[in-house]
C-alpha atoms as a PDB file:
ATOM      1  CA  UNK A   1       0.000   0.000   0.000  1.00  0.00           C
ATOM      2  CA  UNK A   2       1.283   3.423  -0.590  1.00  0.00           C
ATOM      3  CA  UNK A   3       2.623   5.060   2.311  1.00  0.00           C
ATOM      4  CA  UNK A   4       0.198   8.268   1.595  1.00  0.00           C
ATOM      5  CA  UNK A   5      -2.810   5.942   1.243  1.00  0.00           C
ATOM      6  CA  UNK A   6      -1.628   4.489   4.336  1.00  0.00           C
ATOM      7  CA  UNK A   7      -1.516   7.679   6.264  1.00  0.00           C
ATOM      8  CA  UNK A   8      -5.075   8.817   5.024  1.00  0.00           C
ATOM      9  CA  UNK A   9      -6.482   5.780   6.094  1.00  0.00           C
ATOM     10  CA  UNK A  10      -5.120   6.220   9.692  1.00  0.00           C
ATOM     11  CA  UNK A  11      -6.446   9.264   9.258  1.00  0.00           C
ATOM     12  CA  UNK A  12      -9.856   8.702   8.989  1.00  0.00           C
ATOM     13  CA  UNK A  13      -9.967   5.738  11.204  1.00  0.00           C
ATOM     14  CA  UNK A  14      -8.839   8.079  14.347  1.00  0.00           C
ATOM     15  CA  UNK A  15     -11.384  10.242  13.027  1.00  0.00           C
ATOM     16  CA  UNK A  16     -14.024   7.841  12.991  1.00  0.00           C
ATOM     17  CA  UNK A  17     -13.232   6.066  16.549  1.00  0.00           C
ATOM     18  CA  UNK A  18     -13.001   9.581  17.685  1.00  0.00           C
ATOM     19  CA  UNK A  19     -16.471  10.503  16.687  1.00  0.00           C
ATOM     20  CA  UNK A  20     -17.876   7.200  17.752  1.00  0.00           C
ATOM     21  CA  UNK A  21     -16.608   8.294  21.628  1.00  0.00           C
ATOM     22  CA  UNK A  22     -18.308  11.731  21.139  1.00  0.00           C
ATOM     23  CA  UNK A  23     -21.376  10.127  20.095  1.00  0.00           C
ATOM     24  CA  UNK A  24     -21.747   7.841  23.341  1.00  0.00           C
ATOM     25  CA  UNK A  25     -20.621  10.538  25.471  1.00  0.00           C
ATOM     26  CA  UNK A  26     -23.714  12.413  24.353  1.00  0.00           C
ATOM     27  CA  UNK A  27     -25.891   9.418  25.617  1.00  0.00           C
ATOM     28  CA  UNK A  28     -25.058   8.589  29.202  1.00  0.00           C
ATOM     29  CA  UNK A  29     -27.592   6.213  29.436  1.00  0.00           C
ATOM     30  CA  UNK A  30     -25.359   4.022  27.278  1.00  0.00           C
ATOM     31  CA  UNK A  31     -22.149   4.536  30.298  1.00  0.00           C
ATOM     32  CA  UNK A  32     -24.815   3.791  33.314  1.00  0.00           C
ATOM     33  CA  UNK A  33     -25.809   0.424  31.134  1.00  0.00           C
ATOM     34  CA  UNK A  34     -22.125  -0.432  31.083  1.00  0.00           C
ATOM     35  CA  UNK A  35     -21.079   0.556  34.682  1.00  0.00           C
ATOM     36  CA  UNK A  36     -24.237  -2.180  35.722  1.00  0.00           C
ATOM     37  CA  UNK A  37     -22.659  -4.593  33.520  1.00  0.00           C
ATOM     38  CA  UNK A  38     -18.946  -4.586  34.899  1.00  0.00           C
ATOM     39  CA  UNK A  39     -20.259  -4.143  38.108  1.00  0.00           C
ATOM     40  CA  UNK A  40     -22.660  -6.797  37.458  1.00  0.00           C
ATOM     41  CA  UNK A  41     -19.348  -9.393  36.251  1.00  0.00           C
ATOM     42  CA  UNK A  42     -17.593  -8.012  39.184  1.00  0.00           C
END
């Protein structure tokens, strides 16, 4: 792969998983869910 393609790629990946964390930290219903579930395994 071409070291350019390669870098846009990463690019838009850490975009991505960056505005899939903003999106659940906008629903905080979604981190109470998972705090009962660890705590729940726990």
């Amino acid at each position: 792969m071409h070291p350019q393609a390669r870098r846009i790629l990463g690019a838009l990946a850490a975009a991505g998983a960056l505005g899939g964390v903003f999106l659940l930290y906008t629903r905080p219903e979604f981190w109470v869910l998972m705090a009962n579930q660890v705590w729940a395994c726990l």
